[in-house]
PDB file of N, CA and C in Angstrom:
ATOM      1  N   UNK A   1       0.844  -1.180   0.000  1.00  0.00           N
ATOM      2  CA  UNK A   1       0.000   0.000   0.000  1.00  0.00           C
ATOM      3  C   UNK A   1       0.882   1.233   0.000  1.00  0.00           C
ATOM      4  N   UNK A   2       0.175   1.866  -0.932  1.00  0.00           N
ATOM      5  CA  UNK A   2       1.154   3.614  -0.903  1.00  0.00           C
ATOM      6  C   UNK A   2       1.295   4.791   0.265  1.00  0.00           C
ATOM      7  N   UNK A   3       0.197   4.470   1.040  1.00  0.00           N
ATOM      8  CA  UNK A   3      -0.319   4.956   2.250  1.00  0.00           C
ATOM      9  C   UNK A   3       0.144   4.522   3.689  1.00  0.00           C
ATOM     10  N   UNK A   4       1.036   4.368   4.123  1.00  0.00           N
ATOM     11  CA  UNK A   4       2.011   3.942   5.319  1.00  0.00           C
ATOM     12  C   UNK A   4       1.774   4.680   6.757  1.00  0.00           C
ATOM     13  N   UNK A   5       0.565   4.287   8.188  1.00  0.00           N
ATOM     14  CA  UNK A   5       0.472   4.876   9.146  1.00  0.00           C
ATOM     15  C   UNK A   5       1.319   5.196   9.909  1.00  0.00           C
ATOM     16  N   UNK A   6       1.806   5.690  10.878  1.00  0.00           N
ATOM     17  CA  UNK A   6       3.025   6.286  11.690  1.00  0.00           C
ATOM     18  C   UNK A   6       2.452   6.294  12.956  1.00  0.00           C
ATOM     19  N   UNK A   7       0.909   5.562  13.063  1.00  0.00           N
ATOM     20  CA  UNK A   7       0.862   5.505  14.970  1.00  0.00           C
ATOM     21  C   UNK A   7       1.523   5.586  15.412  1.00  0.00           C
ATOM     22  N   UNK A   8       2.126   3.764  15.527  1.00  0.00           N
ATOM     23  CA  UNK A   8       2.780   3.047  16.125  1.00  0.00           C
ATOM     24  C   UNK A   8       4.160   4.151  16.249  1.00  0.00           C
ATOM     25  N   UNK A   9       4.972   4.484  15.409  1.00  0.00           N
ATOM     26  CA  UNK A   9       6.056   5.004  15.994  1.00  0.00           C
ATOM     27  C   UNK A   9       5.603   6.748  16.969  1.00  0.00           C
ATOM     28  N   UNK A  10       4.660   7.285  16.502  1.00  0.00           N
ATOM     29  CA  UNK A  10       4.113   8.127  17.433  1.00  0.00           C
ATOM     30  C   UNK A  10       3.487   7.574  18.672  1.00  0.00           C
ATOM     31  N   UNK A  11       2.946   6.407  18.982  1.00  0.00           N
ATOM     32  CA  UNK A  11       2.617   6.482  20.068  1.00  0.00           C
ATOM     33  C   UNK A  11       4.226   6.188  21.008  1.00  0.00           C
ATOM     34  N   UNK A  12       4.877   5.341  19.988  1.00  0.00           N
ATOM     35  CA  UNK A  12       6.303   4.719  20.557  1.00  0.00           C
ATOM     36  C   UNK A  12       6.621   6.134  21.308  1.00  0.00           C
ATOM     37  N   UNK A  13       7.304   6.954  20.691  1.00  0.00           N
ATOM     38  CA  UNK A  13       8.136   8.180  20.939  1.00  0.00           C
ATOM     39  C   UNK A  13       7.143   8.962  22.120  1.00  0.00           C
ATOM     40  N   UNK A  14       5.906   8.896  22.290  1.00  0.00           N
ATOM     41  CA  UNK A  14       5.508   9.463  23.570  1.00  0.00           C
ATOM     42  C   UNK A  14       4.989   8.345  24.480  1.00  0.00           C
ATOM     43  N   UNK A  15       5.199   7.278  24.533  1.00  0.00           N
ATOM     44  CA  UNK A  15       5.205   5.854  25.442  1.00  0.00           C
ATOM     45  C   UNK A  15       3.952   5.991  25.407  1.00  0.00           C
ATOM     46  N   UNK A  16       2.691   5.531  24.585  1.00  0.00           N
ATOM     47  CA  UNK A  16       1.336   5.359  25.146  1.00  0.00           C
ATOM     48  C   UNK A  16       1.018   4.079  24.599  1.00  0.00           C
ATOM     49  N   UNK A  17       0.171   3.884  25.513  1.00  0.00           N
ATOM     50  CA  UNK A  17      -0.480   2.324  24.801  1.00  0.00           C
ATOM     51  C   UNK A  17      -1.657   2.162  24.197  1.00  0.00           C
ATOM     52  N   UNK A  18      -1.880   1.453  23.101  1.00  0.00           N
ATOM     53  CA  UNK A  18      -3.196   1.356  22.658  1.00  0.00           C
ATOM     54  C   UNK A  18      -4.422   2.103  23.546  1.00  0.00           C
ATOM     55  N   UNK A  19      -4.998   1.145  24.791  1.00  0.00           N
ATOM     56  CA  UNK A  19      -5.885   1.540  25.523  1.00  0.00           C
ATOM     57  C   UNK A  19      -5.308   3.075  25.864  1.00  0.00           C
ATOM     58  N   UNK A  20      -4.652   3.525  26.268  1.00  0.00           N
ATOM     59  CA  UNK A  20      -4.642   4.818  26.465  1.00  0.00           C
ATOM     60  C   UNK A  20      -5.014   6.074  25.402  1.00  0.00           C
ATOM     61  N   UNK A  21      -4.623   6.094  24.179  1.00  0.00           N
ATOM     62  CA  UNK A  21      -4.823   6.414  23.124  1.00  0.00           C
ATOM     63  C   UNK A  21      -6.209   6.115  22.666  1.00  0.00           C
ATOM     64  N   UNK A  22      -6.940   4.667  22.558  1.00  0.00           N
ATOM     65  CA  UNK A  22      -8.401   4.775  22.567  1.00  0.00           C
ATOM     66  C   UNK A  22      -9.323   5.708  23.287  1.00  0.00           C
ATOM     67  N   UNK A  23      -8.824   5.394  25.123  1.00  0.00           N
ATOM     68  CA  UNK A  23      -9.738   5.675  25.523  1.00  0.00           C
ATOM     69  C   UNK A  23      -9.707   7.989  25.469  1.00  0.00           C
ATOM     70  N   UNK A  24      -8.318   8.233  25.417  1.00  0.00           N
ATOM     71  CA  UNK A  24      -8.064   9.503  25.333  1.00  0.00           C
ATOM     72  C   UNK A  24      -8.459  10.339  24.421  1.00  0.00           C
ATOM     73  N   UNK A  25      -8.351   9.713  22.666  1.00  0.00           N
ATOM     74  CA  UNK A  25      -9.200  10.576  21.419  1.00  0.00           C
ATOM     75  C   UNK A  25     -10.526   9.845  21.849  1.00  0.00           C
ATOM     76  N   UNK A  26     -11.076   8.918  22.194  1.00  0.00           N
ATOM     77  CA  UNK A  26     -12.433   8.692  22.197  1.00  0.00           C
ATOM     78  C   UNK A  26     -13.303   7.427  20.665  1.00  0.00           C
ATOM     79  N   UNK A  27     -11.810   6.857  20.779  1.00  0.00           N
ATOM     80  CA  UNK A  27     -12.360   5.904  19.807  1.00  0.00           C
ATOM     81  C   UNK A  27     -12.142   4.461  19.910  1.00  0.00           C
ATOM     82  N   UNK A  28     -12.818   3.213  19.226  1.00  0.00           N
ATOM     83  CA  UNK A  28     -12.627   2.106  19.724  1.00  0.00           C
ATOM     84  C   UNK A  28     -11.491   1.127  19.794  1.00  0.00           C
ATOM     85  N   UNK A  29     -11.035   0.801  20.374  1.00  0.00           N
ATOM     86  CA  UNK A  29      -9.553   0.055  20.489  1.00  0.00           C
ATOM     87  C   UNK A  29      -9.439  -0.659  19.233  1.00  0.00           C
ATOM     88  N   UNK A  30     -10.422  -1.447  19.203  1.00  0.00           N
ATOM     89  CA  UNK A  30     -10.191  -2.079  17.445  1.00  0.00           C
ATOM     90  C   UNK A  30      -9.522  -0.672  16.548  1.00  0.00           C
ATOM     91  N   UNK A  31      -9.907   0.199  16.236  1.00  0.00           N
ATOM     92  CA  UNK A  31      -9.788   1.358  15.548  1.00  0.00           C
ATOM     93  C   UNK A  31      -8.369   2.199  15.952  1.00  0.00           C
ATOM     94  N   UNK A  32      -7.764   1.772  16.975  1.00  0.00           N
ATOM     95  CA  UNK A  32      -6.751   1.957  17.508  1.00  0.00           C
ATOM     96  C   UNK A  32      -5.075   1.335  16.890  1.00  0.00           C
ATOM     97  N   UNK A  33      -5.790  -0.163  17.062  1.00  0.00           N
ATOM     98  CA  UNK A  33      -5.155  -1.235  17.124  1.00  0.00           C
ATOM     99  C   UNK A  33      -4.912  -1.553  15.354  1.00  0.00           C
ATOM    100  N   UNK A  34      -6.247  -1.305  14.320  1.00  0.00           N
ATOM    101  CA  UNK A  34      -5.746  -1.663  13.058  1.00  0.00           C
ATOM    102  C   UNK A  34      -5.061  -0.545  12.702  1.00  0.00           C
ATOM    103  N   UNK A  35      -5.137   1.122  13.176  1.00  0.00           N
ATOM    104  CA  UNK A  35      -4.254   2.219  12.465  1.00  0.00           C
ATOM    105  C   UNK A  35      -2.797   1.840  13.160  1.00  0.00           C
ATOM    106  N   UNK A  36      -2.953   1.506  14.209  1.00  0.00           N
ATOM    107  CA  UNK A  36      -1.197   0.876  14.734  1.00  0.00           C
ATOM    108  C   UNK A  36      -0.772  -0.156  14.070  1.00  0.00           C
ATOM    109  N   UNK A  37      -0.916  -1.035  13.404  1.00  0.00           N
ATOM    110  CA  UNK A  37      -0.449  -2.551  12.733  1.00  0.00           C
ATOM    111  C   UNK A  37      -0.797  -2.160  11.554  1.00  0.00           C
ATOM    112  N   UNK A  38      -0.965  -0.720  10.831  1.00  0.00           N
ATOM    113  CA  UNK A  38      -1.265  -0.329   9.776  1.00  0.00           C
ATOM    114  C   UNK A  38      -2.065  -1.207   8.923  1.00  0.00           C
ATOM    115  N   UNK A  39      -2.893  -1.824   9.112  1.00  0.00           N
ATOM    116  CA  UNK A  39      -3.948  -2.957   8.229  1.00  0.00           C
ATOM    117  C   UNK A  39      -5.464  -2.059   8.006  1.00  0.00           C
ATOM    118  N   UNK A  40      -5.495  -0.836   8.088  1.00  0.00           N
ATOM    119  CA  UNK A  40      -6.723   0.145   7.370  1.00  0.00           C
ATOM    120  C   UNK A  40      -6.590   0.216   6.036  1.00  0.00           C
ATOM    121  N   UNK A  41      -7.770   0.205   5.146  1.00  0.00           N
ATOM    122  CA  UNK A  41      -7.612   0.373   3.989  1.00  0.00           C
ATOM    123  C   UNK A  41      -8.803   1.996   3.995  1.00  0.00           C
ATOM    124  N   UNK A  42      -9.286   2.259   4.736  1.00  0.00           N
ATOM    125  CA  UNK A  42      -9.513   3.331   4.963  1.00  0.00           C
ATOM    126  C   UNK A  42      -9.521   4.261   6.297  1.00  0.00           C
ATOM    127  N   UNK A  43      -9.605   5.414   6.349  1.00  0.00           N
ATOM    128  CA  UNK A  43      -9.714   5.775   7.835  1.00  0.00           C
ATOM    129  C   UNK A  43     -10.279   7.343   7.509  1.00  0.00           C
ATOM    130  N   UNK A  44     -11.413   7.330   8.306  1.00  0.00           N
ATOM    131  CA  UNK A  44     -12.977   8.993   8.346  1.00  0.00           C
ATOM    132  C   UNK A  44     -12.170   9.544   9.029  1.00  0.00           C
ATOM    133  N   UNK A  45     -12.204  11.183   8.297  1.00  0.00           N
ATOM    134  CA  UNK A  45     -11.936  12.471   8.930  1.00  0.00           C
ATOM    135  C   UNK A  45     -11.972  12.645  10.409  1.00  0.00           C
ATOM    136  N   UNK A  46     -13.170  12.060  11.004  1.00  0.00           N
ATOM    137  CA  UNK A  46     -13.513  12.029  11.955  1.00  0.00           C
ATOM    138  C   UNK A  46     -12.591  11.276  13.209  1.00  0.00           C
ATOM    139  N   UNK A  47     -12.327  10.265  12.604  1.00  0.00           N
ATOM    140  CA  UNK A  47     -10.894   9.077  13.325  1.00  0.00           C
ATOM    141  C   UNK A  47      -9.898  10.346  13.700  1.00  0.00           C
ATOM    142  N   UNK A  48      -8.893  11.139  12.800  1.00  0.00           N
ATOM    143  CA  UNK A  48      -7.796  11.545  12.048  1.00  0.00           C
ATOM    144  C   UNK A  48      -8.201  12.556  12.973  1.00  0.00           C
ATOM    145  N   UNK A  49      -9.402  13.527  12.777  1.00  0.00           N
ATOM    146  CA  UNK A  49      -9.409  15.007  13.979  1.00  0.00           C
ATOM    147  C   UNK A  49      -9.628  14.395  15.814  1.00  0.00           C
ATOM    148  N   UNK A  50      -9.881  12.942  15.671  1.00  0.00           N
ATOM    149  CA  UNK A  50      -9.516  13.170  17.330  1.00  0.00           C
ATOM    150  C   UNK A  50      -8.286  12.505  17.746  1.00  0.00           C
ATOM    151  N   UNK A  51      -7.720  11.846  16.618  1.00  0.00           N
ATOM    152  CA  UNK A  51      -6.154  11.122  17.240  1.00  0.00           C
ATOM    153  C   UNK A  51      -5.353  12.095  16.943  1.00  0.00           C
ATOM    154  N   UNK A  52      -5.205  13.391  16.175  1.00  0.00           N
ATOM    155  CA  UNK A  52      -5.005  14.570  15.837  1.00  0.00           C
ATOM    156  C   UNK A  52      -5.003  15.337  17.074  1.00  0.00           C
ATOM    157  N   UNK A  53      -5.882  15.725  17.745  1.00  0.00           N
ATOM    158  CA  UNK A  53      -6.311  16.339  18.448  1.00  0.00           C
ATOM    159  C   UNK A  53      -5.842  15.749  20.002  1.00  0.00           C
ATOM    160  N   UNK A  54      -6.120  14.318  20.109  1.00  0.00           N
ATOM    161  CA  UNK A  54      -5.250  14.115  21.416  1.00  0.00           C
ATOM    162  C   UNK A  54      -3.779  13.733  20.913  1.00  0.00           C
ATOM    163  N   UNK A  55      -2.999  13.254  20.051  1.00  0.00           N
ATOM    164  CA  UNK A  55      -1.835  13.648  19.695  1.00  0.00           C
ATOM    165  C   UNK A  55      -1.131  14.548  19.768  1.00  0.00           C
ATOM    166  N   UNK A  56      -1.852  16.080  19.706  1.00  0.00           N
ATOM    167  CA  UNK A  56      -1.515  16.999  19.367  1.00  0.00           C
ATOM    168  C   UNK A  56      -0.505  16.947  18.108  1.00  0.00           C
ATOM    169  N   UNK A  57      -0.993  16.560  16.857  1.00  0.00           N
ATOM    170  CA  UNK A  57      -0.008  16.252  15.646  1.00  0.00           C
ATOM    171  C   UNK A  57      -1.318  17.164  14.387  1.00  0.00           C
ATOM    172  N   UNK A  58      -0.662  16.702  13.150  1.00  0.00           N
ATOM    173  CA  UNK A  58      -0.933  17.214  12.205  1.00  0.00           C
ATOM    174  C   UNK A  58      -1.212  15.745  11.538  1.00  0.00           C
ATOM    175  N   UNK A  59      -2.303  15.746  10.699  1.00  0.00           N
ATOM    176  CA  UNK A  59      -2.763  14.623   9.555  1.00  0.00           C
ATOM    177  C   UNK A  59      -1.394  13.868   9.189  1.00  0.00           C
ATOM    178  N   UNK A  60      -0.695  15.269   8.487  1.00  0.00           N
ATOM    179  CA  UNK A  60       0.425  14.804   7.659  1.00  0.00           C
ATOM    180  C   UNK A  60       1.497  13.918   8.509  1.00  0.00           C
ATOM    181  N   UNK A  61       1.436  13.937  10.203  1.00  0.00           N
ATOM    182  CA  UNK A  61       2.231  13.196  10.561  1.00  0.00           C
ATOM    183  C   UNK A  61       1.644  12.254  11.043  1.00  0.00           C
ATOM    184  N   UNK A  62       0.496  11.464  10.992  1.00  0.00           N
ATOM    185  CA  UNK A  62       0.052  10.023  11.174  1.00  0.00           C
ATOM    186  C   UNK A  62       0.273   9.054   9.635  1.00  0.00           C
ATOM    187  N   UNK A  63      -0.186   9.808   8.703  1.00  0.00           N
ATOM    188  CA  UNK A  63       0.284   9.305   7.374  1.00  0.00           C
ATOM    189  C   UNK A  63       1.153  10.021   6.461  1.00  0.00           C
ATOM    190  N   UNK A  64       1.692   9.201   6.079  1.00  0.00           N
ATOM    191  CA  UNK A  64       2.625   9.070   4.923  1.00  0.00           C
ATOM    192  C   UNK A  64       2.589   8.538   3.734  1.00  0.00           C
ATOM    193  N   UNK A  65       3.056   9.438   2.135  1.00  0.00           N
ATOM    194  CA  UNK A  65       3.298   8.457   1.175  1.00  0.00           C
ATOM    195  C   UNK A  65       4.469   7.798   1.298  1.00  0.00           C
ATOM    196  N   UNK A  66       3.940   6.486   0.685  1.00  0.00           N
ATOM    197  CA  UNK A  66       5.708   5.507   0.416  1.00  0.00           C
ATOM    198  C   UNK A  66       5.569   5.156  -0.985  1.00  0.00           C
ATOM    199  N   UNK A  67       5.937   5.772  -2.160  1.00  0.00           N
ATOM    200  CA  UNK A  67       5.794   5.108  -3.145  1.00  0.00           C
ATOM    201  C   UNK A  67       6.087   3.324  -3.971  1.00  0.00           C
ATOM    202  N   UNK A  68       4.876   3.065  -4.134  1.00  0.00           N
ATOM    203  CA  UNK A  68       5.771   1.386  -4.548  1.00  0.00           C
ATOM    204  C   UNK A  68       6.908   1.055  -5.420  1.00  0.00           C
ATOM    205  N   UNK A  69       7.786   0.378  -5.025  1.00  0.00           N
ATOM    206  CA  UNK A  69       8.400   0.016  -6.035  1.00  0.00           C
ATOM    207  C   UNK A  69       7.952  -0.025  -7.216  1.00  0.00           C
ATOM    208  N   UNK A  70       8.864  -0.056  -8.818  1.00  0.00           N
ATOM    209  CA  UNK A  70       8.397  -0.499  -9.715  1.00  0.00           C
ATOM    210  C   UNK A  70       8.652  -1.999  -9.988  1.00  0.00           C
ATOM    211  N   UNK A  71       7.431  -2.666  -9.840  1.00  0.00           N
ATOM    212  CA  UNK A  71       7.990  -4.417 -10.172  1.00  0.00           C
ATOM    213  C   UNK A  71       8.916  -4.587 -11.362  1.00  0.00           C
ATOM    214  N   UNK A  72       8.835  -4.079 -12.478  1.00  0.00           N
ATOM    215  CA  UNK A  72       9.719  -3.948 -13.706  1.00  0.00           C
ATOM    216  C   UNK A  72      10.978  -3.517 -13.533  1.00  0.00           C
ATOM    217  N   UNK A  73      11.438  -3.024 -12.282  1.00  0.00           N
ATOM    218  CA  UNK A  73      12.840  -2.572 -12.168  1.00  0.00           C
ATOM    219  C   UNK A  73      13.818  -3.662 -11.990  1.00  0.00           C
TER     220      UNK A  73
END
């Protein structure tokens, strides 16, 4: 996927744990847990302004592009 989450190393760098981070933006640990193990194939505005918001971060630093390789190379 071209789209690469950065929870996990944001929650790393301020030591929080899943449950803390759920219960702090106000969303469900499942919803926690797939943007940390990066396995979303989507994720609502709505997710993004409260892990944003208790992060205190910017969009641009939960995701990232990673461009794919070219298989032909």
């Amino acid at each position: 996927m071209a789209i690469k989450c950065l929870l996990s190393t944001i929650m790393g760098a301020k030591r929080l744990k899943m449950t803390e981070v759920a219960e702090g933006a106000g969303l469900a640990r499942s919803t926690v847990f797939g943007l940390y193990h990066d396995k979303v194939t989507k994720v609502d505005y709505a997710v993004l302004d409260k892990l944003c918001s208790f992060l205190n971060c910017q969009p641009g630093d939960l995701l990232v592009y990673v461009p794919e390789k070219d298989s032909q190379s």
